[in-house]
PDB file of N, CA and C in Angstrom:
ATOM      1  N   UNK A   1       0.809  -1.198   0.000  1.00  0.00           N
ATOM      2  CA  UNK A   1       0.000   0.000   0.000  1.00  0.00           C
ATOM      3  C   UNK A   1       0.851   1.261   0.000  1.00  0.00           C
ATOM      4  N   UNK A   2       2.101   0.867  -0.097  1.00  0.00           N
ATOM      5  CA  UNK A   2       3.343   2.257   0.219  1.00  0.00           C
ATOM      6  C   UNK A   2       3.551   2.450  -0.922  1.00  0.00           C
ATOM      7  N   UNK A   3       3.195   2.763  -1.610  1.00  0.00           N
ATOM      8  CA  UNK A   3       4.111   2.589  -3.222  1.00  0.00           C
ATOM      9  C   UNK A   3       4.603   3.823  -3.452  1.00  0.00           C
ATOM     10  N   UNK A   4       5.821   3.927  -4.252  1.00  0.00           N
ATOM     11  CA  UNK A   4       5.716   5.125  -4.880  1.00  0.00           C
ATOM     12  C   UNK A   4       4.915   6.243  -5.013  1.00  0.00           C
ATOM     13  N   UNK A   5       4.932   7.524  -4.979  1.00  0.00           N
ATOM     14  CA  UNK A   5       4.033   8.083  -5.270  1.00  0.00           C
ATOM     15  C   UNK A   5       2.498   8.524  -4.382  1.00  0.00           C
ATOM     16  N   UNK A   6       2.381   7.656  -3.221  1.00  0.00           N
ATOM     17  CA  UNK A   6       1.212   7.943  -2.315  1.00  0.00           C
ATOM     18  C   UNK A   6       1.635   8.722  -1.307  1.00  0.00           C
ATOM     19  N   UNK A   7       0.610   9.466  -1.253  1.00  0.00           N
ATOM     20  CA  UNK A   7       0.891  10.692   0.160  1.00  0.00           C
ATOM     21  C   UNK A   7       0.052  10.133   1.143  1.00  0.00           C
ATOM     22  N   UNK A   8       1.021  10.637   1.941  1.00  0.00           N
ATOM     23  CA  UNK A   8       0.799  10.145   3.352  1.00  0.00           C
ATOM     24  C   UNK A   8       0.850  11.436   4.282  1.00  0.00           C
ATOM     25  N   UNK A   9       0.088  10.657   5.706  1.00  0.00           N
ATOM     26  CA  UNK A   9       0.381  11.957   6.495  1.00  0.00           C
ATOM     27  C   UNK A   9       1.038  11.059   7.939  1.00  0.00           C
ATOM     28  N   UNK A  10       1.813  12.573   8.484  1.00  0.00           N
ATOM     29  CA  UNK A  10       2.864  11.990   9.157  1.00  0.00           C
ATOM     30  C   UNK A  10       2.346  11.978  10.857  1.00  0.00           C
ATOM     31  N   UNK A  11       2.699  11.204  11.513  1.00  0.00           N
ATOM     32  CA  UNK A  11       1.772  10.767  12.604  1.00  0.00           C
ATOM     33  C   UNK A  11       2.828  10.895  14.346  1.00  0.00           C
ATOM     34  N   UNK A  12       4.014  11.341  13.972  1.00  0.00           N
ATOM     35  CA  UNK A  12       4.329  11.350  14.947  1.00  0.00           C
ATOM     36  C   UNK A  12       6.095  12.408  14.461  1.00  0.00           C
ATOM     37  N   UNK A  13       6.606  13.013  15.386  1.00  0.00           N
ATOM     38  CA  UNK A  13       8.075  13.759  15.090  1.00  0.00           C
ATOM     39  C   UNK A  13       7.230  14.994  14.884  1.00  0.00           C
ATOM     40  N   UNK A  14       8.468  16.368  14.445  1.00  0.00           N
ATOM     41  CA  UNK A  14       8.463  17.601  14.345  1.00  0.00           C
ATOM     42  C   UNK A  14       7.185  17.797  13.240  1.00  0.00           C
ATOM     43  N   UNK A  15       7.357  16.853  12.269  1.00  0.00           N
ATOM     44  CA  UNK A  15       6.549  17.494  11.222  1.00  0.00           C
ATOM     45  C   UNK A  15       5.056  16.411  11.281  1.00  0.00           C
ATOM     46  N   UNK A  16       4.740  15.895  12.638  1.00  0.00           N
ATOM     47  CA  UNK A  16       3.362  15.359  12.602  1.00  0.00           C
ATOM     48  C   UNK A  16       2.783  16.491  12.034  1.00  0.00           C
ATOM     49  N   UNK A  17       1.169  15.872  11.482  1.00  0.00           N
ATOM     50  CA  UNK A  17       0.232  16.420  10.555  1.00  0.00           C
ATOM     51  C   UNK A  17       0.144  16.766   8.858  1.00  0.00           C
ATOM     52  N   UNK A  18       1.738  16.624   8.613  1.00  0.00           N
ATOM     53  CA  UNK A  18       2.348  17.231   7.654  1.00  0.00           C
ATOM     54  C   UNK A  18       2.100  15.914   6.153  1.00  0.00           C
ATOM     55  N   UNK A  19       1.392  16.328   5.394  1.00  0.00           N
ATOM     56  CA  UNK A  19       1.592  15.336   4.257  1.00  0.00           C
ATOM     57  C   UNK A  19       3.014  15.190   3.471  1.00  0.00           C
ATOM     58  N   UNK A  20       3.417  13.992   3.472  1.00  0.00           N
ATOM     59  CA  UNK A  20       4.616  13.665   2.318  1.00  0.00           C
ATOM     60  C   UNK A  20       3.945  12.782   1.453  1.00  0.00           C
ATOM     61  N   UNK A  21       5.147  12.752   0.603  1.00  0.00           N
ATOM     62  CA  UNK A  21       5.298  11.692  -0.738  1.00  0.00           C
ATOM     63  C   UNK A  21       5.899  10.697  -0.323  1.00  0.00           C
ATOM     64  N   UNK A  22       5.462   8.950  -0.286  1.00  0.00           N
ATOM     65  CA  UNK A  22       6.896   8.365  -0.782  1.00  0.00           C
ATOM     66  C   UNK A  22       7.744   8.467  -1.793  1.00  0.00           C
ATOM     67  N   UNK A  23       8.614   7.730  -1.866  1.00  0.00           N
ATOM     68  CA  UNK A  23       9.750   7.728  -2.755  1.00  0.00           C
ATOM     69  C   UNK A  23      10.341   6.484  -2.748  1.00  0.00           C
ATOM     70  N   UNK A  24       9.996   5.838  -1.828  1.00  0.00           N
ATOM     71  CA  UNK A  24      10.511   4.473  -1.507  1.00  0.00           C
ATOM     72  C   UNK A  24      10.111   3.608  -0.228  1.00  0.00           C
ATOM     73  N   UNK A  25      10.114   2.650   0.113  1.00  0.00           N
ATOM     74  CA  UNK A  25      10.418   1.543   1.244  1.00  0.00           C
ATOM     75  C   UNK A  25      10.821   0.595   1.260  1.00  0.00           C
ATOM     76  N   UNK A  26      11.415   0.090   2.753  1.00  0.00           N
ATOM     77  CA  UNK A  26      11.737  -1.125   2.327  1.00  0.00           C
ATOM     78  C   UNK A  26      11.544  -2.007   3.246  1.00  0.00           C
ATOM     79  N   UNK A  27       9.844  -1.797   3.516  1.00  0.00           N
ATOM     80  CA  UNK A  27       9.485  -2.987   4.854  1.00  0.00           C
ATOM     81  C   UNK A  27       9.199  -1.883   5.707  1.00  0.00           C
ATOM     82  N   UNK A  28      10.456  -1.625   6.844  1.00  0.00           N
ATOM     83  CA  UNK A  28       9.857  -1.261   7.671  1.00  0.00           C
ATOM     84  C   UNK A  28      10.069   0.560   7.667  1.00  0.00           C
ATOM     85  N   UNK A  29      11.256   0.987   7.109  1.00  0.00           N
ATOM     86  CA  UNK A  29      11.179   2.424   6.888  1.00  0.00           C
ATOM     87  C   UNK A  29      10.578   3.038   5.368  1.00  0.00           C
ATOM     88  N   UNK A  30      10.295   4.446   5.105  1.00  0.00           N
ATOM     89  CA  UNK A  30       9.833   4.959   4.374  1.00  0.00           C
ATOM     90  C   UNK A  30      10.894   6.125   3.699  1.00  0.00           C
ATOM     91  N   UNK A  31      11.052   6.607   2.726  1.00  0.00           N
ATOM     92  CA  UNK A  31      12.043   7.844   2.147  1.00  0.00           C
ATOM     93  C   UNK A  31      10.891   8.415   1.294  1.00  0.00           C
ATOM     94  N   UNK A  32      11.027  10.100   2.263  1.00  0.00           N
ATOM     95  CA  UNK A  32       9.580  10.846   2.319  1.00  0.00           C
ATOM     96  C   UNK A  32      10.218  12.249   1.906  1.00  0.00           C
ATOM     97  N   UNK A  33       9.515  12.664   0.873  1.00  0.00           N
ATOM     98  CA  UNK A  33       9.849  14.057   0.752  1.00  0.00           C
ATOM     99  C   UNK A  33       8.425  14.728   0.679  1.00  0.00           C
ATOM    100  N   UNK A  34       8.106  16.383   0.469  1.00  0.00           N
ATOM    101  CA  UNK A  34       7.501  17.292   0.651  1.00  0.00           C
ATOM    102  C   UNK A  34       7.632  18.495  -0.683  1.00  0.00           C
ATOM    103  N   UNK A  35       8.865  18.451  -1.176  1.00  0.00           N
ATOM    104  CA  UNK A  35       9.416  19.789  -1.663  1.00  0.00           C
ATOM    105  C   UNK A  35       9.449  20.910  -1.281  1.00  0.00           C
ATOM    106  N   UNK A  36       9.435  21.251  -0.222  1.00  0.00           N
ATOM    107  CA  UNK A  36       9.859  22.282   0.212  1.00  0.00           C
ATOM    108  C   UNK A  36      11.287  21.924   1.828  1.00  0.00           C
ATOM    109  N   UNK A  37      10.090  21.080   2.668  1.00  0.00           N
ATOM    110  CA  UNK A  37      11.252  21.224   4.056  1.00  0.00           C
ATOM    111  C   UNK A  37      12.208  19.901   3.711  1.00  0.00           C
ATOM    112  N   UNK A  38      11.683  18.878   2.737  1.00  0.00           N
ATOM    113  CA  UNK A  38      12.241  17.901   2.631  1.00  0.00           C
ATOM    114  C   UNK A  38      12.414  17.658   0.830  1.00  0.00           C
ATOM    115  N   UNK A  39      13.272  18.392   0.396  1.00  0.00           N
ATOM    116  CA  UNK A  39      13.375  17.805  -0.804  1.00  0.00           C
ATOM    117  C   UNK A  39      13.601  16.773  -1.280  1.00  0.00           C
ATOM    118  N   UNK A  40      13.216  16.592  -3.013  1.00  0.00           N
ATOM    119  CA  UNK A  40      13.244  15.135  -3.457  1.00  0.00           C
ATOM    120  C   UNK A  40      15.081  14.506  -3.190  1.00  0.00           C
ATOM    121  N   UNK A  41      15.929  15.420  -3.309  1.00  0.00           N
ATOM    122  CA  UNK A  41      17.235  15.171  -3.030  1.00  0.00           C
ATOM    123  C   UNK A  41      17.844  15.011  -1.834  1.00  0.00           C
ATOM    124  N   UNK A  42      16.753  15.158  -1.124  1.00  0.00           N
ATOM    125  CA  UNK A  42      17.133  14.882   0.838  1.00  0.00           C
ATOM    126  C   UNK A  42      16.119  14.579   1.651  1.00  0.00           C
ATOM    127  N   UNK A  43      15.406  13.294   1.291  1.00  0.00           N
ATOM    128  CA  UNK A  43      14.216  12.919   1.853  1.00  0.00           C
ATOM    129  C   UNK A  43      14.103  12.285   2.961  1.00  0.00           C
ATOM    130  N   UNK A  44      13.617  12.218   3.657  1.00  0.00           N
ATOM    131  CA  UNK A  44      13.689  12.038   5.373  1.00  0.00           C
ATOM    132  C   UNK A  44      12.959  10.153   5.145  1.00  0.00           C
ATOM    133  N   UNK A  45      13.906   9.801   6.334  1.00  0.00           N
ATOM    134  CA  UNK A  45      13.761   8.542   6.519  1.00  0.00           C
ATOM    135  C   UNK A  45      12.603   8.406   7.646  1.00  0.00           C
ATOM    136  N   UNK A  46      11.577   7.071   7.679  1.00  0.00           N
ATOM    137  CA  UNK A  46      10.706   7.772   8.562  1.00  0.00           C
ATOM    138  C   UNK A  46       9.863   6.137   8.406  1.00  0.00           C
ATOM    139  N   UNK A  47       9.841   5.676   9.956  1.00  0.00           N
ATOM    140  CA  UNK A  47       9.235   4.414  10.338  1.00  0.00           C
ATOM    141  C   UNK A  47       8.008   4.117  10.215  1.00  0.00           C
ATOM    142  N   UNK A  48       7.799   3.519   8.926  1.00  0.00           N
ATOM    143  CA  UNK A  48       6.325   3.012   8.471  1.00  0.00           C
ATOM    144  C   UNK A  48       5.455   3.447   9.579  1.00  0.00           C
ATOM    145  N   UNK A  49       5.201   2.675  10.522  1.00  0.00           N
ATOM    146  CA  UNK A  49       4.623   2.518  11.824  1.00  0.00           C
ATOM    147  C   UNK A  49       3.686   4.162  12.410  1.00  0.00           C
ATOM    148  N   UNK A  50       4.696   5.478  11.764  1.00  0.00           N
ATOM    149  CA  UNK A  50       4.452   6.816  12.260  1.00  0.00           C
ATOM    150  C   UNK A  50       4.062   7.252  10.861  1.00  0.00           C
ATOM    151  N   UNK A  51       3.436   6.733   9.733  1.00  0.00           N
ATOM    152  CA  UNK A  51       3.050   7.680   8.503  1.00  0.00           C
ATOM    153  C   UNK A  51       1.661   6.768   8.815  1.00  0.00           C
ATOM    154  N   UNK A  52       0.909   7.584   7.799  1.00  0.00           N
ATOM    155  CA  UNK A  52      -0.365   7.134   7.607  1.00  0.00           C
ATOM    156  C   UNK A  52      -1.094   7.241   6.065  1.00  0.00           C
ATOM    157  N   UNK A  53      -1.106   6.320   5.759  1.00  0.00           N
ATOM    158  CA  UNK A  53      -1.765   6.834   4.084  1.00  0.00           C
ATOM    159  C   UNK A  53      -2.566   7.103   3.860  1.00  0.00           C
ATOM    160  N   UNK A  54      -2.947   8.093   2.793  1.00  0.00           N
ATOM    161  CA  UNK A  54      -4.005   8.631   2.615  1.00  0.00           C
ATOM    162  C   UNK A  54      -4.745   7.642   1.396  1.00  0.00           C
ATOM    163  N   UNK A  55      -5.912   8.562   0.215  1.00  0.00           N
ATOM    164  CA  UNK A  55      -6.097   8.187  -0.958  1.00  0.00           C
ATOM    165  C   UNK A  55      -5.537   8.180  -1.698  1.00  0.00           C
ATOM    166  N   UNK A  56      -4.582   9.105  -1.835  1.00  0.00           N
ATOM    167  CA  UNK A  56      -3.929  10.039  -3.277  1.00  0.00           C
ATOM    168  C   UNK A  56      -2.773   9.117  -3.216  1.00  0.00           C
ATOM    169  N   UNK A  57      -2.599   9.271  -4.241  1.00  0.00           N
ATOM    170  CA  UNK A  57      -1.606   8.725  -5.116  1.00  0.00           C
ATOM    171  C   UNK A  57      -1.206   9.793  -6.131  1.00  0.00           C
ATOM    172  N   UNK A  58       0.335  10.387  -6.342  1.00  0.00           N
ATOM    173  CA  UNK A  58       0.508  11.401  -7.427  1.00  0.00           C
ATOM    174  C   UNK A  58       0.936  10.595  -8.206  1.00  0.00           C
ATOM    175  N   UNK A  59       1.182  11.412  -9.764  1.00  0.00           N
ATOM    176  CA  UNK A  59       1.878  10.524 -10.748  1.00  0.00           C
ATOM    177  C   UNK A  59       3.334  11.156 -11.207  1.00  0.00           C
ATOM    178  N   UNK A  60       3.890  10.325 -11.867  1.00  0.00           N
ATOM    179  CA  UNK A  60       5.508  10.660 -12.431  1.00  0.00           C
ATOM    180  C   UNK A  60       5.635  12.114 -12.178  1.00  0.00           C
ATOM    181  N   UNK A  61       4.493  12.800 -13.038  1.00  0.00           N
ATOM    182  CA  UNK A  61       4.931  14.223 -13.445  1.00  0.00           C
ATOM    183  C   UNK A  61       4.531  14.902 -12.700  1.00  0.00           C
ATOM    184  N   UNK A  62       3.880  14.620 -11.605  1.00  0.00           N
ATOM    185  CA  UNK A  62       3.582  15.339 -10.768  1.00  0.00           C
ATOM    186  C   UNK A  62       4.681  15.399  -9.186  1.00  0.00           C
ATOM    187  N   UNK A  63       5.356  14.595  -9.514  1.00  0.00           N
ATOM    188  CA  UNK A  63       6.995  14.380  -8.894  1.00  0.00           C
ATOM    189  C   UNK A  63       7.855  14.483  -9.277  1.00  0.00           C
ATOM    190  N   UNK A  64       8.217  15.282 -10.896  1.00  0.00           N
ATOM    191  CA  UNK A  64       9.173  15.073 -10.943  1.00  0.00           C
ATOM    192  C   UNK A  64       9.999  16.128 -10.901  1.00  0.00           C
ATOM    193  N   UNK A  65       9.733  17.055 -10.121  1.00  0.00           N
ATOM    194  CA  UNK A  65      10.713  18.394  -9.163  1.00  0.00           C
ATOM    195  C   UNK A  65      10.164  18.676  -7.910  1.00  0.00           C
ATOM    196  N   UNK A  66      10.606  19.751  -7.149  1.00  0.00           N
ATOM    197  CA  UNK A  66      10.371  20.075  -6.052  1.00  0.00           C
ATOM    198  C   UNK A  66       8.954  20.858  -6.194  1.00  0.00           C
ATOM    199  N   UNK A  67       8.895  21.620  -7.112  1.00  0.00           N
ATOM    200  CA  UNK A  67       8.199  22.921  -7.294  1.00  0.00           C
ATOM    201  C   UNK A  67       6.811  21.987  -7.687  1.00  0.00           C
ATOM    202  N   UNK A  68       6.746  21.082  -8.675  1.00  0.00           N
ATOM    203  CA  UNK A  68       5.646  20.368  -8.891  1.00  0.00           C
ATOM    204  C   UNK A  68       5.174  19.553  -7.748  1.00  0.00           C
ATOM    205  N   UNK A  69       6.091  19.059  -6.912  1.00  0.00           N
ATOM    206  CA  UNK A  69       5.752  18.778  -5.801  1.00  0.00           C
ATOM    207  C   UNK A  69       5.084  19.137  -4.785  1.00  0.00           C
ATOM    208  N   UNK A  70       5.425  20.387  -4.157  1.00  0.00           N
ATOM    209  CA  UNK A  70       4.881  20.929  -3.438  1.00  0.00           C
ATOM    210  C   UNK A  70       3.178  21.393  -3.784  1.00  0.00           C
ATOM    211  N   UNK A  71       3.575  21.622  -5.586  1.00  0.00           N
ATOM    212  CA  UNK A  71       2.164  22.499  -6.268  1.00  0.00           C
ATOM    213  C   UNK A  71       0.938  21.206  -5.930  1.00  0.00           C
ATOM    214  N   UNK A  72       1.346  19.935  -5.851  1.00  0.00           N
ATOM    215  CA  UNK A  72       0.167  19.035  -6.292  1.00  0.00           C
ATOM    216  C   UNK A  72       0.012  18.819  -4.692  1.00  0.00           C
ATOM    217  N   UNK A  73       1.458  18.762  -3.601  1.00  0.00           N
ATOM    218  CA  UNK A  73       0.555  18.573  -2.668  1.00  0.00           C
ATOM    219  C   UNK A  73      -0.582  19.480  -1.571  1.00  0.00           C
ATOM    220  N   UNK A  74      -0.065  21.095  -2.098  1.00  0.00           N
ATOM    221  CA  UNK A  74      -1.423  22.526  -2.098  1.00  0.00           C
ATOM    222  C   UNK A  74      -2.578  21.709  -2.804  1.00  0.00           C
ATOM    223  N   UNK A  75      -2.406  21.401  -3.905  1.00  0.00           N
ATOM    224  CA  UNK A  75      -3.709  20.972  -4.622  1.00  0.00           C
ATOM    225  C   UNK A  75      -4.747  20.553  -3.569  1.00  0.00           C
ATOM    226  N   UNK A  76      -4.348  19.198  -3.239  1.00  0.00           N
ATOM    227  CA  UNK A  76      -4.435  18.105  -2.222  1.00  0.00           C
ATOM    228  C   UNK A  76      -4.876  18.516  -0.972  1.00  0.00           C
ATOM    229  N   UNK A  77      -4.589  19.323  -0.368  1.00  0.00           N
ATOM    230  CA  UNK A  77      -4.952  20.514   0.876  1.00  0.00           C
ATOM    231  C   UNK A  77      -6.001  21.134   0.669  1.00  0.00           C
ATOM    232  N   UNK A  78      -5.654  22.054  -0.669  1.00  0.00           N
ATOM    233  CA  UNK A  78      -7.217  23.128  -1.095  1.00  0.00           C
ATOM    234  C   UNK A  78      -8.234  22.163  -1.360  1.00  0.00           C
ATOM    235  N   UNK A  79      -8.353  21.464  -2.032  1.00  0.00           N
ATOM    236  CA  UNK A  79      -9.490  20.813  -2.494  1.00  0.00           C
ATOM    237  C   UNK A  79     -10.186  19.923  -1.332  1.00  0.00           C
ATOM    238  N   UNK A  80      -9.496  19.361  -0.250  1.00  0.00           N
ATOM    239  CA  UNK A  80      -9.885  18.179   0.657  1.00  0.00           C
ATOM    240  C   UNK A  80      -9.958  19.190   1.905  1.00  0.00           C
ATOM    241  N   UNK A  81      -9.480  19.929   2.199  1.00  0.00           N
ATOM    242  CA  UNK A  81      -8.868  20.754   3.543  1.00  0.00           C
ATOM    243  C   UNK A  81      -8.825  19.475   5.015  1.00  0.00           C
ATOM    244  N   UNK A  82      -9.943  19.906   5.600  1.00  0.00           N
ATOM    245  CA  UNK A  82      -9.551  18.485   6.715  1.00  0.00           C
ATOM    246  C   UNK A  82     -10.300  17.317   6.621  1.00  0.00           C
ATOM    247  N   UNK A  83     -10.436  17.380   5.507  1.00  0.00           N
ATOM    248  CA  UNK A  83     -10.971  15.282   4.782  1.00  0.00           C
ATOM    249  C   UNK A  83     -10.182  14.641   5.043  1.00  0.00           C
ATOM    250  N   UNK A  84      -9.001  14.973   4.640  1.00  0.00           N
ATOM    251  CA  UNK A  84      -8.078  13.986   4.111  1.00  0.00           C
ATOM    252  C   UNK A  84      -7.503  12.921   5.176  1.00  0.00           C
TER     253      UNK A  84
END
């Protein structure tokens, strides 16, 4: 259910509440970026156990910089606000 590409929200540390992206796992940790506090080039490592997944799922192009990053996960915020 971690795949690539699904945002998640973060459930425990400095940036609880905070939606990321994966980018990867492998079992039991996660490599999570944001584009802005956590770029795709320095993505925070982060114990399955403390993320939480949402619906969304982004696609390629909607990851594939910081700036698009951040833009789709505003999207994701404006449109849902506290659904999500």
């Amino acid at each position: 259910m971690l795949e690539k590409g699904r945002v998640v929200r973060s459930l425990a540390g400095r940036d609880k509440g905070y939606l990321l992206v994966v980018l990867q796992t492998d079992g039991k940790r996660a490599l999570l970026c944001d584009g802005k506090e956590r770029p795709v080039s320095r993505p925070k490592s982060k114990n399955i156990r403390h993320i939480e997944p949402t619906g969304f799922l982004l696609t390629s192009e909607e990851m594939r910089s910081d700036r698009a990053l951040k833009k789709a996960i505003g999207r994701i915020i404006r449109e849902n606000g506290s659904n999500i």
